[in-house]
PDB file of N, CA and C in Angstrom:
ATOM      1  N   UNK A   1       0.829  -1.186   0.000  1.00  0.00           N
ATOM      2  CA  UNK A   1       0.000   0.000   0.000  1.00  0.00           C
ATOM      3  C   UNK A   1       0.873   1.249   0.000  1.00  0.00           C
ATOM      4  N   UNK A   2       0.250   2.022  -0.958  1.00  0.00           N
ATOM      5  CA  UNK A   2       1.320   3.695  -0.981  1.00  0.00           C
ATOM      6  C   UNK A   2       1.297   3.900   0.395  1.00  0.00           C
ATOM      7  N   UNK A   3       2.284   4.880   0.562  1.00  0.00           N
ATOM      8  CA  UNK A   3       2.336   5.982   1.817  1.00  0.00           C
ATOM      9  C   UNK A   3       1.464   6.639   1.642  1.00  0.00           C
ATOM     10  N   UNK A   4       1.151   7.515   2.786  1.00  0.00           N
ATOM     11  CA  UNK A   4       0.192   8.902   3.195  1.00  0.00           C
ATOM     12  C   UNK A   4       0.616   9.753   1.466  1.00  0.00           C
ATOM     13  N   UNK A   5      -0.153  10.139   1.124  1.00  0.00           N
ATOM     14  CA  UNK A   5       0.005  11.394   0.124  1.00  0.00           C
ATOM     15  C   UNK A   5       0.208  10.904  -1.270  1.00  0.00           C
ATOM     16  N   UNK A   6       1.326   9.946  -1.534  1.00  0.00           N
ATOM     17  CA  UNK A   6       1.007   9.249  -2.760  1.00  0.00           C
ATOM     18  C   UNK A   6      -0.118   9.558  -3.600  1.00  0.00           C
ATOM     19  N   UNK A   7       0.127   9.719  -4.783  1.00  0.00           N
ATOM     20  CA  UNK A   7      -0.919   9.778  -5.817  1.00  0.00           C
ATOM     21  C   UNK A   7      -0.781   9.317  -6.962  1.00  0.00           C
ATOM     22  N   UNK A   8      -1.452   8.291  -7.235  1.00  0.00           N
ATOM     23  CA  UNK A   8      -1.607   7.204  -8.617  1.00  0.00           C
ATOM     24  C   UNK A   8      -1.368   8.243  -9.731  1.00  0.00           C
ATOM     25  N   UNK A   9      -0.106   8.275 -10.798  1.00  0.00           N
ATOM     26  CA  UNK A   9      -0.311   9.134 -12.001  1.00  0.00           C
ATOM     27  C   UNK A   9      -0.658   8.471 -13.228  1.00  0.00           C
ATOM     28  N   UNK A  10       0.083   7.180 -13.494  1.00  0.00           N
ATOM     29  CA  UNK A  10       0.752   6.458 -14.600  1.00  0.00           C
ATOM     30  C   UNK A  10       0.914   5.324 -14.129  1.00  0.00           C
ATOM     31  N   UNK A  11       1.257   4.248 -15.425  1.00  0.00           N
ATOM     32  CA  UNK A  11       1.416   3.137 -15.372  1.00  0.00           C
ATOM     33  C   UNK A  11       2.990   2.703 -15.647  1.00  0.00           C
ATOM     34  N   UNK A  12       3.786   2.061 -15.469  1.00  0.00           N
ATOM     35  CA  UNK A  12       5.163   1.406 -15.821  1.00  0.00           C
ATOM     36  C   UNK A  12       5.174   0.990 -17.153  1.00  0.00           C
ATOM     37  N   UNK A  13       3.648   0.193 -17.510  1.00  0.00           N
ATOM     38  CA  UNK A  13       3.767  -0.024 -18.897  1.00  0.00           C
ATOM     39  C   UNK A  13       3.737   1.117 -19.976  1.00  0.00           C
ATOM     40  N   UNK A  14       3.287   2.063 -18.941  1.00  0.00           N
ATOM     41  CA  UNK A  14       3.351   3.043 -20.174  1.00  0.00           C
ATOM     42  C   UNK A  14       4.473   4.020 -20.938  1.00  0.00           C
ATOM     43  N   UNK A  15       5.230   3.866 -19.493  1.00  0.00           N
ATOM     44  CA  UNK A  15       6.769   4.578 -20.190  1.00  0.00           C
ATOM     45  C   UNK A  15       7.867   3.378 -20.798  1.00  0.00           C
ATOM     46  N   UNK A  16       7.863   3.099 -21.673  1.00  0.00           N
ATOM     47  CA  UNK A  16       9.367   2.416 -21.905  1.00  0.00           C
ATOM     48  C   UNK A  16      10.407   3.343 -21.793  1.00  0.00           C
ATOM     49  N   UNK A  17      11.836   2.307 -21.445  1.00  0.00           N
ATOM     50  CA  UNK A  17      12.865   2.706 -20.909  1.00  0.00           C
ATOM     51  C   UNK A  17      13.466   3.807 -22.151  1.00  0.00           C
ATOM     52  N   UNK A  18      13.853   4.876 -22.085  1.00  0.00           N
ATOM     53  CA  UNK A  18      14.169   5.875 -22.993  1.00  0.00           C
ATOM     54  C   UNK A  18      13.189   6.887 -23.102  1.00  0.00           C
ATOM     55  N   UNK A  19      11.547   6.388 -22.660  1.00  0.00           N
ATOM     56  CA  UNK A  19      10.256   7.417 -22.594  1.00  0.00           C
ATOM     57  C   UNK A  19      10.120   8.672 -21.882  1.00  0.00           C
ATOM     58  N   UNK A  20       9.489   9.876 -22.059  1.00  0.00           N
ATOM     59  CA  UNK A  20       9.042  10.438 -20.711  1.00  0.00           C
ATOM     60  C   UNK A  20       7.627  11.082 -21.227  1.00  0.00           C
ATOM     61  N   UNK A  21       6.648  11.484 -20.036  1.00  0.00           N
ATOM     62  CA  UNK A  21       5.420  11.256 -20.219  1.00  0.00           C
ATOM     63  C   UNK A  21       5.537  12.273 -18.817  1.00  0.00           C
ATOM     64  N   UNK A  22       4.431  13.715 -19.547  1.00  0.00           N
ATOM     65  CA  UNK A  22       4.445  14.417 -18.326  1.00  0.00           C
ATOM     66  C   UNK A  22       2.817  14.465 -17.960  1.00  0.00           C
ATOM     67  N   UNK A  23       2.915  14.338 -16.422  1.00  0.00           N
ATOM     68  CA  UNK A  23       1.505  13.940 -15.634  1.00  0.00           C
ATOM     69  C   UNK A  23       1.013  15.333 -14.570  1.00  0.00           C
ATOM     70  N   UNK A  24      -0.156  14.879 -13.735  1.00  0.00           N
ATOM     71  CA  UNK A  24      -0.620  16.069 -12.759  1.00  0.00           C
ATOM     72  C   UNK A  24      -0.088  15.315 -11.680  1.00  0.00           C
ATOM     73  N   UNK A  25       0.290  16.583 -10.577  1.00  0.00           N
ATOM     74  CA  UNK A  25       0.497  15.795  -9.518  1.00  0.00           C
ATOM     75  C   UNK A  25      -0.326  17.130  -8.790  1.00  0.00           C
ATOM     76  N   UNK A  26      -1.550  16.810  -8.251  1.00  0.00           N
ATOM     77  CA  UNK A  26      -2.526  17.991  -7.346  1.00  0.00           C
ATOM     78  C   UNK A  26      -2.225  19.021  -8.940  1.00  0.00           C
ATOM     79  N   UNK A  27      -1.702  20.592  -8.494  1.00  0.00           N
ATOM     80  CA  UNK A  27      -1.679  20.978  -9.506  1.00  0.00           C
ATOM     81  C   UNK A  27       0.178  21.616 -10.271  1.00  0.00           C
ATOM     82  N   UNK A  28       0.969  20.500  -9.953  1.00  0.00           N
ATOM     83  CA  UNK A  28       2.152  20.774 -10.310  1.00  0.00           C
ATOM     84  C   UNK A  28       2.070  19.759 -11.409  1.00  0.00           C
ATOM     85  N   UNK A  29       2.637  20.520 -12.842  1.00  0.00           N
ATOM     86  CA  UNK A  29       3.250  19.571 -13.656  1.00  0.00           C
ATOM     87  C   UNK A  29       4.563  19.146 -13.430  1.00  0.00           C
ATOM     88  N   UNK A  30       4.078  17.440 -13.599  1.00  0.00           N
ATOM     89  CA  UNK A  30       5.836  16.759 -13.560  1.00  0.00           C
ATOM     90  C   UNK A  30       6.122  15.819 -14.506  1.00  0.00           C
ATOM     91  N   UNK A  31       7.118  15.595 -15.178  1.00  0.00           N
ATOM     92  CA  UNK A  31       7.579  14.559 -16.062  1.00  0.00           C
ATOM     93  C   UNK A  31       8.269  13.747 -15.276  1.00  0.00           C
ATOM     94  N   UNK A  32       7.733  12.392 -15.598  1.00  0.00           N
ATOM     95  CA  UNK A  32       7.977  10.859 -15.478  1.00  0.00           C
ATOM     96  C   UNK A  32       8.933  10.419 -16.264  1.00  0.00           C
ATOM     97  N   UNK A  33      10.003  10.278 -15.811  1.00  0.00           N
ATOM     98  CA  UNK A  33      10.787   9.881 -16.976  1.00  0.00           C
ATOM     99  C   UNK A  33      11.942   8.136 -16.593  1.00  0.00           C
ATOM    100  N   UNK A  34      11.675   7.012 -17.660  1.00  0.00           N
ATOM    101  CA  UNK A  34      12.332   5.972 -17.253  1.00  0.00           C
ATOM    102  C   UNK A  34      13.345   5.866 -17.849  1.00  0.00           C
ATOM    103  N   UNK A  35      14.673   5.871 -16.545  1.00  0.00           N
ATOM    104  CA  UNK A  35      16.127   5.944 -17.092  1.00  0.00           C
ATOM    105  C   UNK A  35      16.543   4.552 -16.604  1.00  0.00           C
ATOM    106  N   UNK A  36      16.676   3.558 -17.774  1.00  0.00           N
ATOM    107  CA  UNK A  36      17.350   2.518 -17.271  1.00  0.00           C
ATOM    108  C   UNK A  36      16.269   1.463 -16.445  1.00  0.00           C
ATOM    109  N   UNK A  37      14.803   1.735 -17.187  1.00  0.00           N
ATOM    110  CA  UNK A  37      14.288   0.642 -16.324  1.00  0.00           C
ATOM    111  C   UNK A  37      13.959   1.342 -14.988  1.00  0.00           C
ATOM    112  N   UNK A  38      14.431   2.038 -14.467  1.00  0.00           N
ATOM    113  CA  UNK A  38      14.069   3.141 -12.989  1.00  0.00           C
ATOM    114  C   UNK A  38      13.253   4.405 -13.582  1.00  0.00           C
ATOM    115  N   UNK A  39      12.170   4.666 -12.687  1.00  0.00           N
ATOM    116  CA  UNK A  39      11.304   5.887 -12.923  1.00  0.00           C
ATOM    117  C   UNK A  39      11.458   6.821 -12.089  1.00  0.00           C
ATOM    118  N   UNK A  40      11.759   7.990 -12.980  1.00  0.00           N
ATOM    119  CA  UNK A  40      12.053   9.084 -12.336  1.00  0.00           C
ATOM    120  C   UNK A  40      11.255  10.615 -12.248  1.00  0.00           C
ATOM    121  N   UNK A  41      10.987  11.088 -11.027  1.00  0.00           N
ATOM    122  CA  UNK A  41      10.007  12.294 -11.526  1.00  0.00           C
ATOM    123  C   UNK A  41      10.486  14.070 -10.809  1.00  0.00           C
ATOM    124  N   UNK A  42      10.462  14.788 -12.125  1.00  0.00           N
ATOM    125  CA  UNK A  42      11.017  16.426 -11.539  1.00  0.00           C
ATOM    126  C   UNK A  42       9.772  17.095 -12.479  1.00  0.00           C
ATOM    127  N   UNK A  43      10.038  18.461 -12.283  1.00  0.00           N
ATOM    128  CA  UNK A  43       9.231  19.374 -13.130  1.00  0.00           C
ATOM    129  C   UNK A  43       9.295  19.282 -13.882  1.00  0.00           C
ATOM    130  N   UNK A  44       8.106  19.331 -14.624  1.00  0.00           N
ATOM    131  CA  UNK A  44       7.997  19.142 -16.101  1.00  0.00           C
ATOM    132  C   UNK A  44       8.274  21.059 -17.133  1.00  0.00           C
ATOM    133  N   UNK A  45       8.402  21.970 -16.093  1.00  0.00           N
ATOM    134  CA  UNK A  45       8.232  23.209 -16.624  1.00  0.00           C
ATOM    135  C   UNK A  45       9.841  23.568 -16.458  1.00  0.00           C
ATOM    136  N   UNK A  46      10.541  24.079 -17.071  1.00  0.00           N
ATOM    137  CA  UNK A  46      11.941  24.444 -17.495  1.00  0.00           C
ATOM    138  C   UNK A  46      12.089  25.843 -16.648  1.00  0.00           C
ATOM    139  N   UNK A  47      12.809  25.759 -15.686  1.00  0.00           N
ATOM    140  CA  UNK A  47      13.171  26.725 -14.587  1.00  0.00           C
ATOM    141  C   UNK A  47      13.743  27.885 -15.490  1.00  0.00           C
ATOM    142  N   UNK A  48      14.389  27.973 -16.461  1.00  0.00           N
ATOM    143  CA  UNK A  48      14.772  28.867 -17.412  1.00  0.00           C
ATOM    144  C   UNK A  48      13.404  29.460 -18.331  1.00  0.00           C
ATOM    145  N   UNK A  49      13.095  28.913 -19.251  1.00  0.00           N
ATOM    146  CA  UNK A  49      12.360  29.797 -20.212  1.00  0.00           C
ATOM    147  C   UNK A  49      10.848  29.598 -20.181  1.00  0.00           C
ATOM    148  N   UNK A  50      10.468  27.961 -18.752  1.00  0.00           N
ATOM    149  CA  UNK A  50       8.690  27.873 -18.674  1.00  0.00           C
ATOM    150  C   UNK A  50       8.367  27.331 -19.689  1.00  0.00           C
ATOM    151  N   UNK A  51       9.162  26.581 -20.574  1.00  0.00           N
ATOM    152  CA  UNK A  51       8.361  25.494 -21.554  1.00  0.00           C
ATOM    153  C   UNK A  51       8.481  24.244 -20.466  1.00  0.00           C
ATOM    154  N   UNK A  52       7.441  23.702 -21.550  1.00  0.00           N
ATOM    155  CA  UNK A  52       6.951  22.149 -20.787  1.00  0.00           C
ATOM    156  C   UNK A  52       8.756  21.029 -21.476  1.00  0.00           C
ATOM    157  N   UNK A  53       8.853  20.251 -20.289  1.00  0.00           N
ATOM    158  CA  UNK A  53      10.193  19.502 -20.736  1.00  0.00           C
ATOM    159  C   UNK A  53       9.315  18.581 -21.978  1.00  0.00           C
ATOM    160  N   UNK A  54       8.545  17.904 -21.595  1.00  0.00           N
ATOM    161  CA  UNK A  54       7.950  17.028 -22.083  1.00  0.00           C
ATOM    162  C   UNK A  54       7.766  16.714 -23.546  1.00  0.00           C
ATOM    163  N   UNK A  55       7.981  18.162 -24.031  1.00  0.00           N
ATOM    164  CA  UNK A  55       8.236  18.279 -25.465  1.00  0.00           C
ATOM    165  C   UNK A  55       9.497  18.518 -25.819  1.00  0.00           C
ATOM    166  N   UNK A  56      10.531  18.481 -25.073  1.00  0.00           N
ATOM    167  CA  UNK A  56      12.238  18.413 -25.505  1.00  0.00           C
ATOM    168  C   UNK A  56      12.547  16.900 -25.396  1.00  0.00           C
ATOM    169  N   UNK A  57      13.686  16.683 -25.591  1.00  0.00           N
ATOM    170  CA  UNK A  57      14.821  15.364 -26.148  1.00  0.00           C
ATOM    171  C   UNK A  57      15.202  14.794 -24.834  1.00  0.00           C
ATOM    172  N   UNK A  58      14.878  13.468 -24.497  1.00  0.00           N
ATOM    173  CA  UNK A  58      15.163  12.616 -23.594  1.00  0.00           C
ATOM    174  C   UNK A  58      16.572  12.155 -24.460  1.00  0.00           C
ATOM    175  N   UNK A  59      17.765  12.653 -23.286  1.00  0.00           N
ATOM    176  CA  UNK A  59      19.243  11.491 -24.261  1.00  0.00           C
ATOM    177  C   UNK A  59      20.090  11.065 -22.620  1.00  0.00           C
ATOM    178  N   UNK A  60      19.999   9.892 -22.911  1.00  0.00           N
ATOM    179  CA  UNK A  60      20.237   9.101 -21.262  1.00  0.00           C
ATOM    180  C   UNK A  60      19.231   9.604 -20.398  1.00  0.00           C
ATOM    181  N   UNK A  61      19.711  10.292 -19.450  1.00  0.00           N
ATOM    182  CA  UNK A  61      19.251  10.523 -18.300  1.00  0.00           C
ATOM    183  C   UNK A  61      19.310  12.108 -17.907  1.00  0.00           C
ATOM    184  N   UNK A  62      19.269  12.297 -19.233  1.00  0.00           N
ATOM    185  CA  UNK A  62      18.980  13.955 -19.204  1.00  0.00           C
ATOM    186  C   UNK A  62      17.949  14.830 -20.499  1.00  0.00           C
ATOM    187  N   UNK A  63      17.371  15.736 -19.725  1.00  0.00           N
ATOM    188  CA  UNK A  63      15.806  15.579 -20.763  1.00  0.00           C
ATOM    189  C   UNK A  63      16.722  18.001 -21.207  1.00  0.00           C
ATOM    190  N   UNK A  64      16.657  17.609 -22.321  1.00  0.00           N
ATOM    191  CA  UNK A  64      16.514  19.097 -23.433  1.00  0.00           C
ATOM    192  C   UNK A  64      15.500  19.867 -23.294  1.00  0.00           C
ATOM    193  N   UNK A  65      15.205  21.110 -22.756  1.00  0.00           N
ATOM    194  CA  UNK A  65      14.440  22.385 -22.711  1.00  0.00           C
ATOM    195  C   UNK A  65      14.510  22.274 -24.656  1.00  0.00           C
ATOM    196  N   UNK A  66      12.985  22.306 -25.186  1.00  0.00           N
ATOM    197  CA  UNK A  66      12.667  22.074 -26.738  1.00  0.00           C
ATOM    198  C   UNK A  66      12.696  23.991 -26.980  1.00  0.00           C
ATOM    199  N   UNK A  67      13.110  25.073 -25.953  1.00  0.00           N
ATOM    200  CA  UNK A  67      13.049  26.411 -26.555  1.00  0.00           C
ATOM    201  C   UNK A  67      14.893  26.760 -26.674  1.00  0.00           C
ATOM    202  N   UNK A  68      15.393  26.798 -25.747  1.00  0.00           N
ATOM    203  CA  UNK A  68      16.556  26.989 -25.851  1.00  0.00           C
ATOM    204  C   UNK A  68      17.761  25.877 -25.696  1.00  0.00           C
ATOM    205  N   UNK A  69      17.495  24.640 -25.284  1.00  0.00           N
ATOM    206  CA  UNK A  69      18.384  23.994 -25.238  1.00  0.00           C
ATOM    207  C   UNK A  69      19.011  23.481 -23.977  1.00  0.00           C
ATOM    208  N   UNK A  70      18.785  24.332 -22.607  1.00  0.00           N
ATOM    209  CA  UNK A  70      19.060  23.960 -21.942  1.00  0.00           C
ATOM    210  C   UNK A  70      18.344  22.323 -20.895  1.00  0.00           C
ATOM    211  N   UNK A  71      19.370  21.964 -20.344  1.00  0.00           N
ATOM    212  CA  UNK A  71      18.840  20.452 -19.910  1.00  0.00           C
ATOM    213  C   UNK A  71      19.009  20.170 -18.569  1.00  0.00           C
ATOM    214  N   UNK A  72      18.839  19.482 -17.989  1.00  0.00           N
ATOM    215  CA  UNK A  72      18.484  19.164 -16.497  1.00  0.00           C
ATOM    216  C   UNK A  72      18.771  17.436 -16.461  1.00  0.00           C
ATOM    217  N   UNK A  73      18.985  17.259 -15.370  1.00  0.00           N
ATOM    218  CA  UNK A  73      19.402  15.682 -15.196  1.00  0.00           C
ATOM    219  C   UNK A  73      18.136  15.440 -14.370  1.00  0.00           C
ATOM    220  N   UNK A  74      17.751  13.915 -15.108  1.00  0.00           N
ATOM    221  CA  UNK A  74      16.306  13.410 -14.642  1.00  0.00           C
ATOM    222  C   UNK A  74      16.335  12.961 -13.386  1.00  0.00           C
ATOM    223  N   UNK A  75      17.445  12.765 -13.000  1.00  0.00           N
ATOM    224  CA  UNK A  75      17.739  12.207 -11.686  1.00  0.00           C
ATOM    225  C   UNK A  75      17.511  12.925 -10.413  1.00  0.00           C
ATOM    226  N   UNK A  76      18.435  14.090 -10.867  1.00  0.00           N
ATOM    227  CA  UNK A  76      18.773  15.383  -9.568  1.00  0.00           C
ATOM    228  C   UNK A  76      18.080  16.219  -9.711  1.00  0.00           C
ATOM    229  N   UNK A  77      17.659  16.651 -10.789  1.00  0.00           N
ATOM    230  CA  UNK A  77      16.713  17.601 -11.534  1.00  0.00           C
ATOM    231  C   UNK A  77      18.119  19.006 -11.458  1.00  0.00           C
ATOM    232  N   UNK A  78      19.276  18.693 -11.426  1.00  0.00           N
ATOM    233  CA  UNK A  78      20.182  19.981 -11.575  1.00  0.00           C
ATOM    234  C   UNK A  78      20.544  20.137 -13.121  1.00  0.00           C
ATOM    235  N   UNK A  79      20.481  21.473 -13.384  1.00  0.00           N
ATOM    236  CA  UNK A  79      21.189  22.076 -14.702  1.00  0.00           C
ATOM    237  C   UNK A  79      22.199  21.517 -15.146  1.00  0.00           C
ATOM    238  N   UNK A  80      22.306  20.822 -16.617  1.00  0.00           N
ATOM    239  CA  UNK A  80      23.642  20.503 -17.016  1.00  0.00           C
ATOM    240  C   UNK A  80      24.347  21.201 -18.090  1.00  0.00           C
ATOM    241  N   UNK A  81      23.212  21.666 -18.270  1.00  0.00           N
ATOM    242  CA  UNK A  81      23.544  22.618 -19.583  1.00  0.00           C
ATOM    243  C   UNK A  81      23.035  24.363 -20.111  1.00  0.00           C
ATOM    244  N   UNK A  82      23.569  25.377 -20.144  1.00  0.00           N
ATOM    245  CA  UNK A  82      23.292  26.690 -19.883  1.00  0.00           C
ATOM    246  C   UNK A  82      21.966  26.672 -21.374  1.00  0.00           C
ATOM    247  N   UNK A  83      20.771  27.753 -21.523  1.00  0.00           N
ATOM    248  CA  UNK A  83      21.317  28.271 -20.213  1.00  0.00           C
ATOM    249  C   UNK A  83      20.332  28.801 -19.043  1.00  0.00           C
ATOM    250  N   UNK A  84      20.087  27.294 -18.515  1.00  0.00           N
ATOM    251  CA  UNK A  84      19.217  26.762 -17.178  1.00  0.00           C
ATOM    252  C   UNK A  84      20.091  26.751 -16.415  1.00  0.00           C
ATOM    253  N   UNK A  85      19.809  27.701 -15.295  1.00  0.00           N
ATOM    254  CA  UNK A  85      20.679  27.574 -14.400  1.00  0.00           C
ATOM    255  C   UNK A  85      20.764  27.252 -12.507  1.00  0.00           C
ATOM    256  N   UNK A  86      18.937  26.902 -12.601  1.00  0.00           N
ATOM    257  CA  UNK A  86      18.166  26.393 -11.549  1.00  0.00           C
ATOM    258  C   UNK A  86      17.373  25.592 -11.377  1.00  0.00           C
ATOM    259  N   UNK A  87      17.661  24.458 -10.780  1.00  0.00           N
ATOM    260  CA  UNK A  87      17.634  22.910 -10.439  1.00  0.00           C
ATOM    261  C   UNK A  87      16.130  23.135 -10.351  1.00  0.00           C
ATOM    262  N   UNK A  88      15.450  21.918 -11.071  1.00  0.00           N
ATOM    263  CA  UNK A  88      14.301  21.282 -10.843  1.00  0.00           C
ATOM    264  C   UNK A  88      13.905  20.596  -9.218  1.00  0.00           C
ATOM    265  N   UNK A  89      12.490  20.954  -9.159  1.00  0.00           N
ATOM    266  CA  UNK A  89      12.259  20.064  -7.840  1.00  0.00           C
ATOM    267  C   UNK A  89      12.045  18.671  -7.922  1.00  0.00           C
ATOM    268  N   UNK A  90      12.957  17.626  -7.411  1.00  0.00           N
ATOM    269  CA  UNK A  90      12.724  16.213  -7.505  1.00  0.00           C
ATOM    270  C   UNK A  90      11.047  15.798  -6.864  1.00  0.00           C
ATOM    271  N   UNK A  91      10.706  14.580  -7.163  1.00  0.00           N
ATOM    272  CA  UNK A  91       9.390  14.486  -6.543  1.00  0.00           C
ATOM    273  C   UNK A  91       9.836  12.652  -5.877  1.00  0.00           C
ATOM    274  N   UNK A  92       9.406  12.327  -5.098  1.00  0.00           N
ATOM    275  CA  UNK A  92       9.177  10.887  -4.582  1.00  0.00           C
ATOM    276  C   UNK A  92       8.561   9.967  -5.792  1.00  0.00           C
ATOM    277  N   UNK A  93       9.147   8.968  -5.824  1.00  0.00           N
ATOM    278  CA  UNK A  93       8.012   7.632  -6.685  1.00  0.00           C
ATOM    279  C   UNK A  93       8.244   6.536  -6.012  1.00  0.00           C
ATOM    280  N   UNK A  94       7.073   5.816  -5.768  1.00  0.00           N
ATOM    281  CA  UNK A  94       6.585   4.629  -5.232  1.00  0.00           C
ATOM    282  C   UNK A  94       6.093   3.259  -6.672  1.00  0.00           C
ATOM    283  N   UNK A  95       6.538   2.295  -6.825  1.00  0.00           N
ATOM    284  CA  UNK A  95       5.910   1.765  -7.842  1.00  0.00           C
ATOM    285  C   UNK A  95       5.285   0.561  -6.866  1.00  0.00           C
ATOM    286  N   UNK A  96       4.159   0.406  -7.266  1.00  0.00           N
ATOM    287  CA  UNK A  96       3.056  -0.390  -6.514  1.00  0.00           C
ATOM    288  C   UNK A  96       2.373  -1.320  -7.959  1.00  0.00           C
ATOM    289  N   UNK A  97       3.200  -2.892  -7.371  1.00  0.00           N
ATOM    290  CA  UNK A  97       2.842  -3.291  -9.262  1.00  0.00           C
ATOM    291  C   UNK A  97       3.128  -2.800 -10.822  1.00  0.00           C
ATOM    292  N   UNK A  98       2.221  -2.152 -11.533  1.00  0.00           N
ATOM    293  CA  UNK A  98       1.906  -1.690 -12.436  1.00  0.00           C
ATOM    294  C   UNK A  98       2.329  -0.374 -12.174  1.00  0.00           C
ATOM    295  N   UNK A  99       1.801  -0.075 -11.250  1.00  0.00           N
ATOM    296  CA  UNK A  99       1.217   1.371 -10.735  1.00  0.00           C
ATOM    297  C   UNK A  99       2.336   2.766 -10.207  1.00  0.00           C
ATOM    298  N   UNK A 100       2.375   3.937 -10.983  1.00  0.00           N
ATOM    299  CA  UNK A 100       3.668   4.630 -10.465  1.00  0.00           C
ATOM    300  C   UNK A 100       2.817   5.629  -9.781  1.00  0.00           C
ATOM    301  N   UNK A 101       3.325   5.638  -8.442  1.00  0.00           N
ATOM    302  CA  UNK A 101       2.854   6.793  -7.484  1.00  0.00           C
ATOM    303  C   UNK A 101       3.842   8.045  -7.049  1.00  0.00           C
ATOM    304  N   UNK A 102       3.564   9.032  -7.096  1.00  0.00           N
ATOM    305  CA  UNK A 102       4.032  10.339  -7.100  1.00  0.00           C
ATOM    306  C   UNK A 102       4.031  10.978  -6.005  1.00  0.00           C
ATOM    307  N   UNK A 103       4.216  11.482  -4.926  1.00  0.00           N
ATOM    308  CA  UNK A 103       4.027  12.730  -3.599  1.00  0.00           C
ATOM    309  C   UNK A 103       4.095  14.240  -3.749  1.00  0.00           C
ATOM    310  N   UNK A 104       3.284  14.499  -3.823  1.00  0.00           N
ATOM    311  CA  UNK A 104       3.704  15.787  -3.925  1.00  0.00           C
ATOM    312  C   UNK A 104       4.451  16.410  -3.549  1.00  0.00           C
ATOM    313  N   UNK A 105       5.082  18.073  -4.003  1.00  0.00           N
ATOM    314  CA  UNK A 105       5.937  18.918  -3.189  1.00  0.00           C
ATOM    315  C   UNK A 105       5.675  18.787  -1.833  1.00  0.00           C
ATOM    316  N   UNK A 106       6.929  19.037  -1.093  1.00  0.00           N
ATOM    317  CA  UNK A 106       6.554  19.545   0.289  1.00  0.00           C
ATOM    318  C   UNK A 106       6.945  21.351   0.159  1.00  0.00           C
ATOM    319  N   UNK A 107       6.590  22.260  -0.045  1.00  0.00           N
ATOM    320  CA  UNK A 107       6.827  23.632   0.347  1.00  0.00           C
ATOM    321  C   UNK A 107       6.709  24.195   1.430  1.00  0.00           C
TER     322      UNK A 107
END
């Protein structure tokens, strides 16, 4: 059974490994992204220019801002590439079966 707060977004089957797929979590967008078989979840909105990641370039384990270029590691959610220069908020995931569960921010 999830923890307290958990919230059902997505399925495992639905991302293959190389995928990302951005979901609601309450009302923060976040991208789901599977690196290596492991699911990973940060903001889906680009701390630099406010596009959605979701429409930039997944390459390994680091997802491309589709306006300027800059990228973020799916992992840490930190900047790897200018010119983003402020780290994404990581989010918790729980996989329950099938089932990928999310927590929201704590602010």
């Amino acid at each position: 059974m999830a923890d307290a707060g958990f919230i059902k977004v997505a399925q495992v089957s639905e991302i293959r490994p190389g995928e990302m797929i951005a979901v609601e979590v309450g009302s923060e967008q976040v991208l789901l992204v599977n690196v290596d078989g492991t699911i990973h979840a940060i903001d889906d909105i680009c701390s630099h220019a406010y596009a959605s990641l979701s429409e930039g370039d997944l390459r390994g384990d680091e997802v491309e801002c589709p306006l300027h270029g800059g990228a973020f590691s799916c992992i840490t959610g930190a900047p790897t590439n200018p010119p983003a220069n402020e780290s994404l908020r990581v989010y918790s995931v729980q996989i329950e079966g099938d089932d990928i569960l999310v927590a929201p921010p704590i602010d």
